[in-house]
N, C-alpha and C. Protein backbone atom coordinates (compact mmCIF):
# COMPACT_ATOMS: atom_id res chain seq x y z
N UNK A 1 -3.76 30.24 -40.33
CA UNK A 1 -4.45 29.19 -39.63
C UNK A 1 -4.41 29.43 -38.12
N UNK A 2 -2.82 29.64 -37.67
CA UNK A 2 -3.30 30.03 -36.05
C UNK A 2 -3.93 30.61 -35.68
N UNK A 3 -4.69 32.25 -36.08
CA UNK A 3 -5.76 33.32 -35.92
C UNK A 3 -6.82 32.48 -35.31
N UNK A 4 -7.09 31.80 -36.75
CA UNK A 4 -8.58 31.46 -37.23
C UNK A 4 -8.88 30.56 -36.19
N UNK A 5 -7.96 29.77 -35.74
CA UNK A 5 -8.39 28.21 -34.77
C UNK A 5 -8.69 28.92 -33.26
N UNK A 6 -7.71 30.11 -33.11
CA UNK A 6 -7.78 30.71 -31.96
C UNK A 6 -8.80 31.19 -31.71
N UNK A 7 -9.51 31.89 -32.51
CA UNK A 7 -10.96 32.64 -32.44
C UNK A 7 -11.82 31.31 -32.26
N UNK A 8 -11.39 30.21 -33.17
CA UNK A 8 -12.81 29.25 -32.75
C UNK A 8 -12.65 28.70 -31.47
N UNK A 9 -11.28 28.46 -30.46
CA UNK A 9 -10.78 28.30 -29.62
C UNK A 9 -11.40 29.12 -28.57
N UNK A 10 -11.95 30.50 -28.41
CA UNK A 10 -12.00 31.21 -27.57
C UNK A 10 -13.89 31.15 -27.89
N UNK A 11 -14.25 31.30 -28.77
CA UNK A 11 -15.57 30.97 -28.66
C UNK A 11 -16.41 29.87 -28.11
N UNK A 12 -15.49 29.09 -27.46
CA UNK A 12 -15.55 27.83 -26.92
C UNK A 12 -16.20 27.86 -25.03
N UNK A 13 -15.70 29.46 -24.98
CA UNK A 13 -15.67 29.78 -23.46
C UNK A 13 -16.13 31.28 -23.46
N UNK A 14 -17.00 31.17 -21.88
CA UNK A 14 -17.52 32.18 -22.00
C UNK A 14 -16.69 33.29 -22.01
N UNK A 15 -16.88 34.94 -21.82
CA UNK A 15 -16.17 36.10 -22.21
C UNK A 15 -15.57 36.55 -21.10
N UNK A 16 -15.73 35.78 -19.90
CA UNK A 16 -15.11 35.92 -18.99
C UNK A 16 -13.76 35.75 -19.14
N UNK A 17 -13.48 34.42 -19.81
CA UNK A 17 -12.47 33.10 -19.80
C UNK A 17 -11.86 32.94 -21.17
N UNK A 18 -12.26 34.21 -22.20
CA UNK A 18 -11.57 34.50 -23.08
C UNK A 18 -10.10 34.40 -23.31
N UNK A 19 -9.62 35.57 -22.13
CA UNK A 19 -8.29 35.82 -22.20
C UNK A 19 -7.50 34.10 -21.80
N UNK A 20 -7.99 33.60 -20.59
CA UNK A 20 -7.13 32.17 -20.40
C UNK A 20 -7.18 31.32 -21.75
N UNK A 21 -8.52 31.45 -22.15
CA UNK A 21 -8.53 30.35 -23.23
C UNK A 21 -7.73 30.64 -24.24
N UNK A 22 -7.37 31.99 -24.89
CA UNK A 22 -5.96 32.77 -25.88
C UNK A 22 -4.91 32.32 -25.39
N UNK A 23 -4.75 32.33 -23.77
CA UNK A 23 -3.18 32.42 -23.40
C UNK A 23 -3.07 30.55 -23.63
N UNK A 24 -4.21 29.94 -23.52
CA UNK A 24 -3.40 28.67 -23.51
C UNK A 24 -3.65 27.66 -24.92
N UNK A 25 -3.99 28.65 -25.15
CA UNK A 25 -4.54 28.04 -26.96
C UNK A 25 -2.88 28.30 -27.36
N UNK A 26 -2.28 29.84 -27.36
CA UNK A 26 -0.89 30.51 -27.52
C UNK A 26 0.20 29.49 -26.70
N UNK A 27 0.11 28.79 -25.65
CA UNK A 27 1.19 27.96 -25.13
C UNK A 27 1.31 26.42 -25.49
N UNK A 28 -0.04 25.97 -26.31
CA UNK A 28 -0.07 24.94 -26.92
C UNK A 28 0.82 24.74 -28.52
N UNK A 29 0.34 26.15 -28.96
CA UNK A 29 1.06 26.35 -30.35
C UNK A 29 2.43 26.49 -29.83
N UNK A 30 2.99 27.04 -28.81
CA UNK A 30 4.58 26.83 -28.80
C UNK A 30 5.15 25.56 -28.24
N UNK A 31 4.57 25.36 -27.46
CA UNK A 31 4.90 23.41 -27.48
C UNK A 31 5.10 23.21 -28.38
N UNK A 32 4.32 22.75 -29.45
CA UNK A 32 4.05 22.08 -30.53
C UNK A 32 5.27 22.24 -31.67
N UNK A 33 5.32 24.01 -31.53
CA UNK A 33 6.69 24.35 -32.17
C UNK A 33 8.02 23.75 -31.78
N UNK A 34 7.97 24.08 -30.23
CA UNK A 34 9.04 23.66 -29.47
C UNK A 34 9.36 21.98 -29.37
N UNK A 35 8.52 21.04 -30.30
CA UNK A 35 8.66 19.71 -30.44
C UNK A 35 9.11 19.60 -31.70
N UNK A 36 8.63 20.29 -32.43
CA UNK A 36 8.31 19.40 -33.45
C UNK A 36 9.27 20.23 -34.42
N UNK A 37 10.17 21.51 -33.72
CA UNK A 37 11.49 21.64 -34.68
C UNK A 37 12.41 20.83 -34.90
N UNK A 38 12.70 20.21 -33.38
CA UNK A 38 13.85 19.72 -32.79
C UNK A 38 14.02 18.17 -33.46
N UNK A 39 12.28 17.15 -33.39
CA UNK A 39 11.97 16.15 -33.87
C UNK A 39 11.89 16.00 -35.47
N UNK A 40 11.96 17.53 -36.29
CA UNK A 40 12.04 16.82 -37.89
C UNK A 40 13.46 17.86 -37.87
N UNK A 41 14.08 18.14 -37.28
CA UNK A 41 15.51 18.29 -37.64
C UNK A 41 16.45 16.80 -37.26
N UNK A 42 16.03 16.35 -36.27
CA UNK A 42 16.66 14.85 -35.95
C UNK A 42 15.79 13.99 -36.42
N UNK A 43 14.99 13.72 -37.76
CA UNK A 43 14.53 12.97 -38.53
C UNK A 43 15.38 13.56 -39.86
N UNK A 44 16.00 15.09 -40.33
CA UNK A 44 16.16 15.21 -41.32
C UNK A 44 18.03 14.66 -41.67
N UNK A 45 18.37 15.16 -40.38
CA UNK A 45 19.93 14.82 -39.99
C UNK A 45 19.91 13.15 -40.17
N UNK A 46 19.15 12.43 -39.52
CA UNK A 46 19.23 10.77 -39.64
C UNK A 46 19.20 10.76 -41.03
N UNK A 47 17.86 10.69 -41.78
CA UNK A 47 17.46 9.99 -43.11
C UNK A 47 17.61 11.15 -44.16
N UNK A 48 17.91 12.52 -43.78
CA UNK A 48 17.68 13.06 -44.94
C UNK A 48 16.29 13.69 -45.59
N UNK A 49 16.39 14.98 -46.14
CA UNK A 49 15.64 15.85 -46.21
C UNK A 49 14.29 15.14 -47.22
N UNK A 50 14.55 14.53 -47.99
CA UNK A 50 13.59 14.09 -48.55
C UNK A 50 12.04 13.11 -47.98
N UNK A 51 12.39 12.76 -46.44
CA UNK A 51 11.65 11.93 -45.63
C UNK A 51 11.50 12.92 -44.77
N UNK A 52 11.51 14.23 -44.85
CA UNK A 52 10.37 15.22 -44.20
C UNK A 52 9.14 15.58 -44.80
N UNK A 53 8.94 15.02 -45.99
CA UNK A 53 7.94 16.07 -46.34
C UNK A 53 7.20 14.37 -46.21
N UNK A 54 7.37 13.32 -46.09
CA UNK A 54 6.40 12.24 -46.01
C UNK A 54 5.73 12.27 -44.26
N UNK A 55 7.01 12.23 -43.42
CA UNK A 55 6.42 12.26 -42.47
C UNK A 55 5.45 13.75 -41.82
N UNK A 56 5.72 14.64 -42.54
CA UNK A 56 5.30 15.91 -42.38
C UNK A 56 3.59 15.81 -42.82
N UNK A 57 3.49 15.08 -43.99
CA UNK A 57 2.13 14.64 -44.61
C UNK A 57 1.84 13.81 -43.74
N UNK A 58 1.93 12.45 -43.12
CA UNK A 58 1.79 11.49 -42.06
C UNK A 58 1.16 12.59 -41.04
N UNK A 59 2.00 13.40 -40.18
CA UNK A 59 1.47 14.32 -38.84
C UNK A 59 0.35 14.85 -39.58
N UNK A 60 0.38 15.43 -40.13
CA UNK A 60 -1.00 16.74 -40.87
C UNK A 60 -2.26 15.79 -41.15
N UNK A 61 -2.43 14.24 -41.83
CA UNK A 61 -2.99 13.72 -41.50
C UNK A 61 -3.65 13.40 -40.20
N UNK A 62 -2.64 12.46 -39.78
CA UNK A 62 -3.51 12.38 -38.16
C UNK A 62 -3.87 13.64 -37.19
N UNK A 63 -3.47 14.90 -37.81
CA UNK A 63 -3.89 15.96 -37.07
C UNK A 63 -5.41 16.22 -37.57
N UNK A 64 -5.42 15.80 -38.71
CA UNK A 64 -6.77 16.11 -39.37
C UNK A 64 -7.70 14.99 -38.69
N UNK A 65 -7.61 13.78 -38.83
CA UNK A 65 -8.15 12.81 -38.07
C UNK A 65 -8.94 13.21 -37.00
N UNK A 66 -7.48 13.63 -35.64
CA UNK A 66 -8.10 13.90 -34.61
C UNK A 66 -9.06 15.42 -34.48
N UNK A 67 -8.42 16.00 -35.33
CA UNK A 67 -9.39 17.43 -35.51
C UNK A 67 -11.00 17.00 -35.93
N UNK A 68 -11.38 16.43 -37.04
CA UNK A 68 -12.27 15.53 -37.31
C UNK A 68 -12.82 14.97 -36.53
N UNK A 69 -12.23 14.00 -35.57
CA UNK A 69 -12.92 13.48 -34.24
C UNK A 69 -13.43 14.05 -33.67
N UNK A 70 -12.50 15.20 -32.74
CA UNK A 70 -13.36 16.47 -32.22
C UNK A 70 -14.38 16.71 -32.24
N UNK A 71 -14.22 17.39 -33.58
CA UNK A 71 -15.18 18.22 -34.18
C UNK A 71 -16.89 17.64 -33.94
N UNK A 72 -16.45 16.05 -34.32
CA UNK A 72 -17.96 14.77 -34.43
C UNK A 72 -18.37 14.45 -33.08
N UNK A 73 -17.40 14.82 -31.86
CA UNK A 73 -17.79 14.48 -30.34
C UNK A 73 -18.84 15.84 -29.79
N UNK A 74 -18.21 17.23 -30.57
CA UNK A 74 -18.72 18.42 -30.22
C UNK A 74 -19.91 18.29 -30.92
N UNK A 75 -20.27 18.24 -31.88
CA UNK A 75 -21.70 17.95 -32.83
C UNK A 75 -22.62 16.87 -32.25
N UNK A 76 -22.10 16.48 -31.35
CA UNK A 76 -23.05 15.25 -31.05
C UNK A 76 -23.30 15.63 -29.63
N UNK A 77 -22.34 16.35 -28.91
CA UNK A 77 -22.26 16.82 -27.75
C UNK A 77 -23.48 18.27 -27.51
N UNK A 78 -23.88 18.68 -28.93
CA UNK A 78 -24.67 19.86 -28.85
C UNK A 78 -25.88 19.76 -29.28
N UNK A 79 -25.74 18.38 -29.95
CA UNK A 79 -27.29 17.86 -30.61
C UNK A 79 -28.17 17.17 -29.33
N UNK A 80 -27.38 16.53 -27.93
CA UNK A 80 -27.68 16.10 -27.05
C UNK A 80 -28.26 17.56 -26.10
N UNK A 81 -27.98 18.62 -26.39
CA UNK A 81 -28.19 19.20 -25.20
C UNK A 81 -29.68 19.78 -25.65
């Protein structure tokens, strides 16, 4: 999945602005890492391993959501032009 989003990520910008748009597509995915180990290891230590995989489904949802949103602002954003 990271490849694939990255390529649609960089097609986003012209070929000039390739390389920035990789490097910060690449520093978003380690944020994300860099949150969200730390936040379901101190969700798994509190409640226990079995209330990761709910809230894990919960995030992946609303990631889909807002991915979804996106996606319907850009489609509407290109049908206007």
């Amino acid at each position: 999945m990271f490849p694939s989003l990255g390529v649609e990520a960089v097609k986003l910008f012209a070929a000039d602005r390739s390389g920035s748009a990789l490097a910060a597509y690449g520093l978003f995915i380690d944020i994300s890492l860099g949150i969200t180990g730390p936040l379901i290891g101190g969700l798994i230590e509190s409640f226990g391993i079995e209330y990761m995989f709910s809230f894990t489904t919960v995030i992946v949802f609303a990631g889909f959501v807002v991915c979804s949103s996106l996606n319907r602002k850009m489609v509407r954003g290109l049908a206007t032009r």
